[in-house]
C-alpha atoms as a PDB file:
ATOM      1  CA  UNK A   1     -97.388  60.152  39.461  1.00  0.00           C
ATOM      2  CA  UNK A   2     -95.105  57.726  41.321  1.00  0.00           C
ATOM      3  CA  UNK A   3     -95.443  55.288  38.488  1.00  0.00           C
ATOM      4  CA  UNK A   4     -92.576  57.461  36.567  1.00  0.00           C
ATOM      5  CA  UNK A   5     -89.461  55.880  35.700  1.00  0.00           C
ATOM      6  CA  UNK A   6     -86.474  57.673  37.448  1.00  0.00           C
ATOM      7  CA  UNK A   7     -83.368  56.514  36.174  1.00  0.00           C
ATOM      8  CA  UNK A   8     -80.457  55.261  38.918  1.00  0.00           C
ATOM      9  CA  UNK A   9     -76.902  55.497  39.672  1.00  0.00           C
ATOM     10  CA  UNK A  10     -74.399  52.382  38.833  1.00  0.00           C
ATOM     11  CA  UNK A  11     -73.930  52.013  42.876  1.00  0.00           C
ATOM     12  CA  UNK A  12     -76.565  54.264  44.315  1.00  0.00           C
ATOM     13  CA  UNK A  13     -80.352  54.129  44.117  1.00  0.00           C
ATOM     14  CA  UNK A  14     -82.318  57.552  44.161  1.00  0.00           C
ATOM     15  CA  UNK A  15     -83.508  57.863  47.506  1.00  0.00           C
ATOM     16  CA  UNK A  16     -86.980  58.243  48.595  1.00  0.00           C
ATOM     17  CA  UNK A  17     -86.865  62.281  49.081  1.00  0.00           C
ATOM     18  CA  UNK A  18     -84.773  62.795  45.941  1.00  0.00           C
ATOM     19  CA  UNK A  19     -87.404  60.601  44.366  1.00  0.00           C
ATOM     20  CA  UNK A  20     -90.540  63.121  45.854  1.00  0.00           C
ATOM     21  CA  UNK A  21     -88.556  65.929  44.180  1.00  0.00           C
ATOM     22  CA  UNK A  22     -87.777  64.612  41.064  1.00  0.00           C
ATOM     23  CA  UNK A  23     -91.566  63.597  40.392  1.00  0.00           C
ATOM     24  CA  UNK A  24     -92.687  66.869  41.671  1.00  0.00           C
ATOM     25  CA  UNK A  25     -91.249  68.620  38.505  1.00  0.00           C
ATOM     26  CA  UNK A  26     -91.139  67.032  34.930  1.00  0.00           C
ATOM     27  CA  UNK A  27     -88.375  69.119  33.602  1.00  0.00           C
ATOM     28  CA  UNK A  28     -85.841  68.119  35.994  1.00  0.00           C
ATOM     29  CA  UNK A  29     -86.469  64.643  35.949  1.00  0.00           C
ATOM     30  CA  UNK A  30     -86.616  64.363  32.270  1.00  0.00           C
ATOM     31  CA  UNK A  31     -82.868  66.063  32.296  1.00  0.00           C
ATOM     32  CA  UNK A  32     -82.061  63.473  35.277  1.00  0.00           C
ATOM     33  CA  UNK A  33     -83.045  60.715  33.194  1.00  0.00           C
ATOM     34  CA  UNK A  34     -80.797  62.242  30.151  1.00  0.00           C
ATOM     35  CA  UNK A  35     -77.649  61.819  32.409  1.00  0.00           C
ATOM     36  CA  UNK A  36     -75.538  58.455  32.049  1.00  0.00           C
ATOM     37  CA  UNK A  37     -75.740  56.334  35.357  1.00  0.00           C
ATOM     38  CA  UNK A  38     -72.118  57.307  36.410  1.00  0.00           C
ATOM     39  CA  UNK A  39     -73.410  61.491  36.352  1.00  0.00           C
ATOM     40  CA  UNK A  40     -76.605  60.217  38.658  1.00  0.00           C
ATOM     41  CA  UNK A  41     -74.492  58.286  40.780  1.00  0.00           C
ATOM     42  CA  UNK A  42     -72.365  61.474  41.334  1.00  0.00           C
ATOM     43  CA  UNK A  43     -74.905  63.251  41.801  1.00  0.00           C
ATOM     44  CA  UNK A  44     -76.996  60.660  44.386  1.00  0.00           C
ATOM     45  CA  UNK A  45     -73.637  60.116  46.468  1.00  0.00           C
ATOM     46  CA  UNK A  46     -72.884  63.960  46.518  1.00  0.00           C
ATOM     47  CA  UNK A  47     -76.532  64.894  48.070  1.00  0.00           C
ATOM     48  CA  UNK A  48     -76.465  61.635  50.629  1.00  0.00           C
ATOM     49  CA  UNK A  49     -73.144  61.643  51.973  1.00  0.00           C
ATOM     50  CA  UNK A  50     -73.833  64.273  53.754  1.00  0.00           C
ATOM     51  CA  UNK A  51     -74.297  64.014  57.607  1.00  0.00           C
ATOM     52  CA  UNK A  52     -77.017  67.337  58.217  1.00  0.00           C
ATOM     53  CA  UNK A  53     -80.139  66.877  57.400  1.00  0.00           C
ATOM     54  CA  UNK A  54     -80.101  70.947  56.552  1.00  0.00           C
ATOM     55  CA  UNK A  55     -77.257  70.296  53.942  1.00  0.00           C
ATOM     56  CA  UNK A  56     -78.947  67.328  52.635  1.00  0.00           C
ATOM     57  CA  UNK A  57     -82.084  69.510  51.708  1.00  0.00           C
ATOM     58  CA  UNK A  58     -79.739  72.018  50.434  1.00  0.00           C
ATOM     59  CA  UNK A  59     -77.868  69.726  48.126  1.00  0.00           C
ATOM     60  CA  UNK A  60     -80.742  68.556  46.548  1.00  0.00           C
ATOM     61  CA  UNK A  61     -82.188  71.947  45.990  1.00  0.00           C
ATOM     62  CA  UNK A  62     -78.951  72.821  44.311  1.00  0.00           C
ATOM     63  CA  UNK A  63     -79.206  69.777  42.266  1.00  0.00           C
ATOM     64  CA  UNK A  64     -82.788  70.675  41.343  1.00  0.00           C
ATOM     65  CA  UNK A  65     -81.238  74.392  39.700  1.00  0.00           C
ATOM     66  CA  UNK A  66     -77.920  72.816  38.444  1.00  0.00           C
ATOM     67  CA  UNK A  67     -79.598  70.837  36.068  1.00  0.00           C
ATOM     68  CA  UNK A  68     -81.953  73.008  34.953  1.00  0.00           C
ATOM     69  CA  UNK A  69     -78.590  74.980  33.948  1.00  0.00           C
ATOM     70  CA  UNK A  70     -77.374  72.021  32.017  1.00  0.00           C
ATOM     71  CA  UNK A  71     -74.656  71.077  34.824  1.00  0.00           C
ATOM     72  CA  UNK A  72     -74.359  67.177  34.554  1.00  0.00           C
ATOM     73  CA  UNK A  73     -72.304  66.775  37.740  1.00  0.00           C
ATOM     74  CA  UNK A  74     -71.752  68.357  41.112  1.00  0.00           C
ATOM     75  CA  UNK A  75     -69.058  70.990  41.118  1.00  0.00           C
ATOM     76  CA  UNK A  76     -66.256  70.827  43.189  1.00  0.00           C
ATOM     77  CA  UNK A  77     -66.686  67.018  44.012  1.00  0.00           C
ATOM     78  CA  UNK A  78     -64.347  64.378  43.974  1.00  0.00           C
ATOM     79  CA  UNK A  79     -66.332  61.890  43.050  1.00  0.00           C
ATOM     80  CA  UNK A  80     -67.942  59.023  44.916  1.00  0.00           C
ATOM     81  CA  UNK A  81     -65.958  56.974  47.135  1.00  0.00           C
ATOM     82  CA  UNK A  82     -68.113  54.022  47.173  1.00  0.00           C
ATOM     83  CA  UNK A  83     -67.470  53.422  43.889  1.00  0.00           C
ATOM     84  CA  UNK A  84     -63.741  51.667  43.437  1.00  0.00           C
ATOM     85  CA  UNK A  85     -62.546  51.741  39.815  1.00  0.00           C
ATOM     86  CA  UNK A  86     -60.426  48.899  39.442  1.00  0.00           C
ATOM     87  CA  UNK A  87     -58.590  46.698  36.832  1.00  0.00           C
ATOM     88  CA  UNK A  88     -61.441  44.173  36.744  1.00  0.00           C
ATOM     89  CA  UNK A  89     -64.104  46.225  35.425  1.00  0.00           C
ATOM     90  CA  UNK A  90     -61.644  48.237  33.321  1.00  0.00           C
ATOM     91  CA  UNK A  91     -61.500  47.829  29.450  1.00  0.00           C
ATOM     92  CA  UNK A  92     -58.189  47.447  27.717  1.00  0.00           C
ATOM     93  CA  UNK A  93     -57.930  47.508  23.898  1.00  0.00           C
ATOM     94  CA  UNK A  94     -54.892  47.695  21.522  1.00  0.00           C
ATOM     95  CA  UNK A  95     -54.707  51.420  19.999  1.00  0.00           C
ATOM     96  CA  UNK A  96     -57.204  52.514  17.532  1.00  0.00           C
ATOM     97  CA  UNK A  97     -57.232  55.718  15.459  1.00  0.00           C
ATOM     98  CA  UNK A  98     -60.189  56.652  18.115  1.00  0.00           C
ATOM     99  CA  UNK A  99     -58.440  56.562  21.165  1.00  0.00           C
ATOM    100  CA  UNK A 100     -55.788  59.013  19.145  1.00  0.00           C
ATOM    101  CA  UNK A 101     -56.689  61.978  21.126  1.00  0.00           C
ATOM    102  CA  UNK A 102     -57.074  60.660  24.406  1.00  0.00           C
ATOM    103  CA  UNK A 103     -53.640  59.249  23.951  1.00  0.00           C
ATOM    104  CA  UNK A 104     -51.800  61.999  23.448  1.00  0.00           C
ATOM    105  CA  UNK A 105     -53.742  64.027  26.232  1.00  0.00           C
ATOM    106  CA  UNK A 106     -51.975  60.908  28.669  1.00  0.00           C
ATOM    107  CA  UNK A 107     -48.944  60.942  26.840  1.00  0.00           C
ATOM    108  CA  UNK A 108     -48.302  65.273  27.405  1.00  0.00           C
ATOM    109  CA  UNK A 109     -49.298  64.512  31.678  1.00  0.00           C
ATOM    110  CA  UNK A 110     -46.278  61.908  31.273  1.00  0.00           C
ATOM    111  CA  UNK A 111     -43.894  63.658  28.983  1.00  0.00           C
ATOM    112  CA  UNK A 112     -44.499  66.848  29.993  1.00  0.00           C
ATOM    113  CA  UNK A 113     -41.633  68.839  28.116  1.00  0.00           C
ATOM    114  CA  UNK A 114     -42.758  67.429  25.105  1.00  0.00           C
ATOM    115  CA  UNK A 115     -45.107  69.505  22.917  1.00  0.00           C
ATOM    116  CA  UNK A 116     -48.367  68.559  21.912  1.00  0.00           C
ATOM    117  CA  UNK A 117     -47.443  68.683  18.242  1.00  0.00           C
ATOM    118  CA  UNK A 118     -44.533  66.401  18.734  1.00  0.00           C
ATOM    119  CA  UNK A 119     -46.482  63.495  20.286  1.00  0.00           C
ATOM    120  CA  UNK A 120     -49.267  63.478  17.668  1.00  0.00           C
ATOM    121  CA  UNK A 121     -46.061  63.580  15.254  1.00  0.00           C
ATOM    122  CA  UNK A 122     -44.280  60.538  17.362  1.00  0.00           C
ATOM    123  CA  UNK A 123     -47.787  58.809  18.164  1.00  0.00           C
ATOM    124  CA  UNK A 124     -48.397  58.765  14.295  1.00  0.00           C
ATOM    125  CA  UNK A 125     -45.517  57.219  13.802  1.00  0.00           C
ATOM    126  CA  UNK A 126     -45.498  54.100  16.164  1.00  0.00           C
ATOM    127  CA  UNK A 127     -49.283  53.486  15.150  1.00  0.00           C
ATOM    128  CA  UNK A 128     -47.859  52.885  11.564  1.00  0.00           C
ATOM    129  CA  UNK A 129     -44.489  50.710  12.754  1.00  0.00           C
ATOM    130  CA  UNK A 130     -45.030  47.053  12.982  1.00  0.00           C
ATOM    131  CA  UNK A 131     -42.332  46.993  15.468  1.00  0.00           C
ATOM    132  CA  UNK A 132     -44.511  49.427  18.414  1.00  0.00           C
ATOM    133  CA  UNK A 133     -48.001  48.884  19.743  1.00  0.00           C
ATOM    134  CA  UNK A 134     -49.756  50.749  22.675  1.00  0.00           C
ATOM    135  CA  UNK A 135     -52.452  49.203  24.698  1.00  0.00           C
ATOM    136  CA  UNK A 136     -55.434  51.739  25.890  1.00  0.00           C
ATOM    137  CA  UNK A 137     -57.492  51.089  29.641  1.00  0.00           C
ATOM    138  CA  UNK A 138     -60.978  52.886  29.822  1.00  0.00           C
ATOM    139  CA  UNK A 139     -63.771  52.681  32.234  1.00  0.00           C
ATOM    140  CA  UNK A 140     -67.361  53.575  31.261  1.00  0.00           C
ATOM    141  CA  UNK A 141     -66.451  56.791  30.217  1.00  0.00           C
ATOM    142  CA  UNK A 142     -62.743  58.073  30.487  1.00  0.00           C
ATOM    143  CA  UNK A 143     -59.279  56.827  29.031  1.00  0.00           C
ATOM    144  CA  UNK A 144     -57.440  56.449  32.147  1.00  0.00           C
ATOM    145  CA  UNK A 145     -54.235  54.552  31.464  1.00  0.00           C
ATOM    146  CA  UNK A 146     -51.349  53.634  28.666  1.00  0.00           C
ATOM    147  CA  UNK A 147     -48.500  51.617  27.495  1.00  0.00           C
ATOM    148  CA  UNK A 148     -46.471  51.751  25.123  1.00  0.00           C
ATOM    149  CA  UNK A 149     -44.474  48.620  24.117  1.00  0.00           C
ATOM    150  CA  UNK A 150     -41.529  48.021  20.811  1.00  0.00           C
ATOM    151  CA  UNK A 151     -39.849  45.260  19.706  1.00  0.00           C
ATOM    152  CA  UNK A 152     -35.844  46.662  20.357  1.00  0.00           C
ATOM    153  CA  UNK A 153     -33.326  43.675  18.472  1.00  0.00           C
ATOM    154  CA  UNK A 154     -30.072  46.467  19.389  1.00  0.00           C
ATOM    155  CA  UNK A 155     -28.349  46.248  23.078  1.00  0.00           C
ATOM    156  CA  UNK A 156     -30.891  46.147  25.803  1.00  0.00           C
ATOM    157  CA  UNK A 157     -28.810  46.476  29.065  1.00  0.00           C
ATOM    158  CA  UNK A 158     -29.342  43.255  31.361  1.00  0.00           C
ATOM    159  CA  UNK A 159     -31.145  41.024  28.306  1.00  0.00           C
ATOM    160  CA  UNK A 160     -29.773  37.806  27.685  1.00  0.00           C
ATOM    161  CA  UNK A 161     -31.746  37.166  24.569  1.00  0.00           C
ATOM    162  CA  UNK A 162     -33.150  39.180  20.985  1.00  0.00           C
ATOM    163  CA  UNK A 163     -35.448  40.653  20.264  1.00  0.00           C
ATOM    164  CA  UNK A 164     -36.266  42.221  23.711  1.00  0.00           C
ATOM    165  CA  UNK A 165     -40.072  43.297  24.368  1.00  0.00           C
ATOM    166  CA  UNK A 166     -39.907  46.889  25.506  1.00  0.00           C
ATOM    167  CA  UNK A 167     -41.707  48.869  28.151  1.00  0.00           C
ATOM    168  CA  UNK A 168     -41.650  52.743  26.042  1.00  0.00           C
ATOM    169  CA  UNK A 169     -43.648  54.214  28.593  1.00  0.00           C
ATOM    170  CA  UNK A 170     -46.542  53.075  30.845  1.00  0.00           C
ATOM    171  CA  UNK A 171     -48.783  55.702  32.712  1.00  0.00           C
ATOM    172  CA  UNK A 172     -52.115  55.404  34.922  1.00  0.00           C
ATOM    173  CA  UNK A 173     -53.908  58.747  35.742  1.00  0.00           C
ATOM    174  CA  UNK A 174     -53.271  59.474  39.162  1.00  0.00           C
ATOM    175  CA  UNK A 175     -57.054  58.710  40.369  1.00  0.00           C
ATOM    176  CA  UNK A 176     -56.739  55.544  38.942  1.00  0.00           C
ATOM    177  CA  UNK A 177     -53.470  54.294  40.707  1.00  0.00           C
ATOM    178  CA  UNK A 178     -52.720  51.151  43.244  1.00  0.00           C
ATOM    179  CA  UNK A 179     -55.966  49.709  41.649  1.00  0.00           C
ATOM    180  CA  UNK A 180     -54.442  46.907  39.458  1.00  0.00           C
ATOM    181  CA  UNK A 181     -54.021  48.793  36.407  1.00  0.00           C
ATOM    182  CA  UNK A 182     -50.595  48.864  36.206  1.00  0.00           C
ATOM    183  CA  UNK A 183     -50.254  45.333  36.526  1.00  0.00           C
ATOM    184  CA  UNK A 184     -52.821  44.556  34.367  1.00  0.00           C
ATOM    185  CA  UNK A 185     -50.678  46.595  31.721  1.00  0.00           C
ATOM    186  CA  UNK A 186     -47.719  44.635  31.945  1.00  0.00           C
ATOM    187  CA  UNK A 187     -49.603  41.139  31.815  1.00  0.00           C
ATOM    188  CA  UNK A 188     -50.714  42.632  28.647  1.00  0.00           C
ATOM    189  CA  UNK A 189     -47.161  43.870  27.882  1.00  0.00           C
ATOM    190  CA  UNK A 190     -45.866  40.248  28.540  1.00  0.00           C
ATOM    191  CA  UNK A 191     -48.496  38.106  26.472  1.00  0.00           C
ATOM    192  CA  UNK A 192     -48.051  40.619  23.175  1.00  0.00           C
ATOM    193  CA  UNK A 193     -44.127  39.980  24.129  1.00  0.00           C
ATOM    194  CA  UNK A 194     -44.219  36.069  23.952  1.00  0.00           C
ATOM    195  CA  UNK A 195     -46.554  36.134  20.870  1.00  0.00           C
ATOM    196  CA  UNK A 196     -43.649  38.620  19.291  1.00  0.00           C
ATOM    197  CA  UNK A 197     -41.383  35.646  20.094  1.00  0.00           C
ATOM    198  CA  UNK A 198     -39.608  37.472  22.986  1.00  0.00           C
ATOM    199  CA  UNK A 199     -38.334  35.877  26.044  1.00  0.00           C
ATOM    200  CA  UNK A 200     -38.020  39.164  28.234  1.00  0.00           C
ATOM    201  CA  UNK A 201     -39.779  42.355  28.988  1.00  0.00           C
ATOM    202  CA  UNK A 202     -37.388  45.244  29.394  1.00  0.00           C
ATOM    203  CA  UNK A 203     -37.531  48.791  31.005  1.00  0.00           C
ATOM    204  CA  UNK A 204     -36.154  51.959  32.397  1.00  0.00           C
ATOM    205  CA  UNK A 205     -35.869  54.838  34.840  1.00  0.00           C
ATOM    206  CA  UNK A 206     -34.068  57.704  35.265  1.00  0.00           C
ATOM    207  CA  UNK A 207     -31.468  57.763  38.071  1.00  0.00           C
ATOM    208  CA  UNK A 208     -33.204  60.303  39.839  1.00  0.00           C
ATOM    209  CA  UNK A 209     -36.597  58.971  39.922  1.00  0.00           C
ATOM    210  CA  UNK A 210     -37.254  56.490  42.963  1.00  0.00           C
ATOM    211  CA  UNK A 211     -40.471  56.228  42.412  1.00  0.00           C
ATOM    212  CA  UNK A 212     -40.535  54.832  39.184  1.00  0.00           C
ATOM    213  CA  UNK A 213     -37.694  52.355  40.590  1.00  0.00           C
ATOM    214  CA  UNK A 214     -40.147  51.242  42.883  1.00  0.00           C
ATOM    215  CA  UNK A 215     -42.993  51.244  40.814  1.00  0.00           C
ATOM    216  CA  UNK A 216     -41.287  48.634  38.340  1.00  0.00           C
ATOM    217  CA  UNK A 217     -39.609  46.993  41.405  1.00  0.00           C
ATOM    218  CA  UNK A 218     -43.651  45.854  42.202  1.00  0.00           C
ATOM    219  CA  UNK A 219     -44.419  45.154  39.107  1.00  0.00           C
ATOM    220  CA  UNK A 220     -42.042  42.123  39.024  1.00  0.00           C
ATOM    221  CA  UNK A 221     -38.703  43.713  37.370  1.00  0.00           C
ATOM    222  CA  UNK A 222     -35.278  43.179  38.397  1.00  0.00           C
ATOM    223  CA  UNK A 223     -32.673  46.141  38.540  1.00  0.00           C
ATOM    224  CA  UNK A 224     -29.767  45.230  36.276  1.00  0.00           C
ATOM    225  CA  UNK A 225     -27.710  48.727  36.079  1.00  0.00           C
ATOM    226  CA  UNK A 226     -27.724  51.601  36.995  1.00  0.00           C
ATOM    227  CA  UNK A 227     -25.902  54.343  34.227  1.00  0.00           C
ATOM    228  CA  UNK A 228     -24.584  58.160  34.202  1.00  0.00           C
ATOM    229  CA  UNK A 229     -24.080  59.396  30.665  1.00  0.00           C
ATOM    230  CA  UNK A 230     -21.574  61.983  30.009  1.00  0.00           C
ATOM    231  CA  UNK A 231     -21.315  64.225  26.863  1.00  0.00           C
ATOM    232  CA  UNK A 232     -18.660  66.376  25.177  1.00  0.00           C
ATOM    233  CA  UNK A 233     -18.582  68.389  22.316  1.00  0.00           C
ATOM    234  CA  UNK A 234     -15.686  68.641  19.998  1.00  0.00           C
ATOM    235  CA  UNK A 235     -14.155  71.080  17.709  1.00  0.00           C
ATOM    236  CA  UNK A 236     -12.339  71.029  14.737  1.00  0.00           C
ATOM    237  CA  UNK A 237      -8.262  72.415  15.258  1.00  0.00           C
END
């Protein structure tokens, strides 16, 4: 019986009383097996981490009855801590009609006034200009980052030089943050810029928002102005 294979997490190997249970029933180790390495790991780190022995037996009995229900991670947990997610084992791809969906699920946590009907509408739109791109980062399983970059030839404030490579909008799921991905992004941003034939990378933030003045502040941009807009509508005598 112990010759069975039993399938491991990307960090975490199945420890031995785990092991004992999963060979002791066929059913639940053939739906452990069925699980992609990242669920097992979850699912290893949740009933390990644990301190009581007690609590330990009881996560693995829940385990045991949560698959058997067709759960394919623990509820309630936020996922393993000992395994970092960072820009080096990331994947990052230039927009294809498959990441469509994923895109616009980002793009309505960072525009959030916008509808979802208007992003597919504007998303559309910049996959078919030659003048926009977006790059895509992914881990094993989930999109987890986005930027959008255009080519703008009109008045870019602070840019001493046409066309201007510019940042649209850049956004890394808040789980994924101070890992590298940002960074990563704007390398990205900066090589599609020079092979555009720009000389600078451009971008903005509202007055208001510190944190995004920060945020490109680290990633290596300078602060040329700072604006207030004023509007006024008009009548006819």
């Amino acid at each position: 019986m112990t010759d069975k294979i039993i399938a491991t997490g990307v960090v975490h190997k199945v420890p031995n009383d785990l092991r004992e249970t999963l060979i002791s029933s066929p059913d639940i180790l053939a739906k452990w097996n069925k699980l992609t390495s990242l669920a097992r790991n979850e699912w290893i780190c949740w009933t390990t981490i644990v301190k009581k022995s007690e609590t330990r037996k009881n996560h693995i009995e829940r385990l045991c009855s949560d698959l058997l229900k067709g759960k394919r991670r623990p509820c309630c947990w936020p996922g393993c801590p000992h395994r970092r997610p960072d820009a080096k084992n990331m994947n990052f791809h230039e927009i294809s009609k498959i990441d469509f969906n994923d895109w616009v699920s980002m793009g309505l946590a960072f525009w959030p006034n916008h509808t979802k009907e208007e992003l597919e509408k504007e998303f559309r739109e910049l996959m078919l200009s030659n003048k926009n791109t977006t790059y895509i980062c992914k881990d094993t399983e989930h999109y987890v980052a986005f930027i959008n970059l255009s080519l703008r030839s009109d008045y870019v404030q602070g840019a001493k030089s046409s066309p201007v490579a510019y940042v649209e909008g850049i956004y890394v799921k808040p789980k994924y943050r101070e890992k590298g991905i940002a960074k990563k992004l704007i390398k990205i941003a900066e090589k599609w810029a020079l092979e555009k034939g720009c000389k600078e990378l451009a971008s903005d933030a509202e007055l208001e928002n510190i944190d995004s003045q920060k945020f490109h502040g680290n990633l290596g941009f300078n602060e040329v102005n700072k604006v207030v807009s004023f509007i006024k509508s008009i009548n006819k005598c």
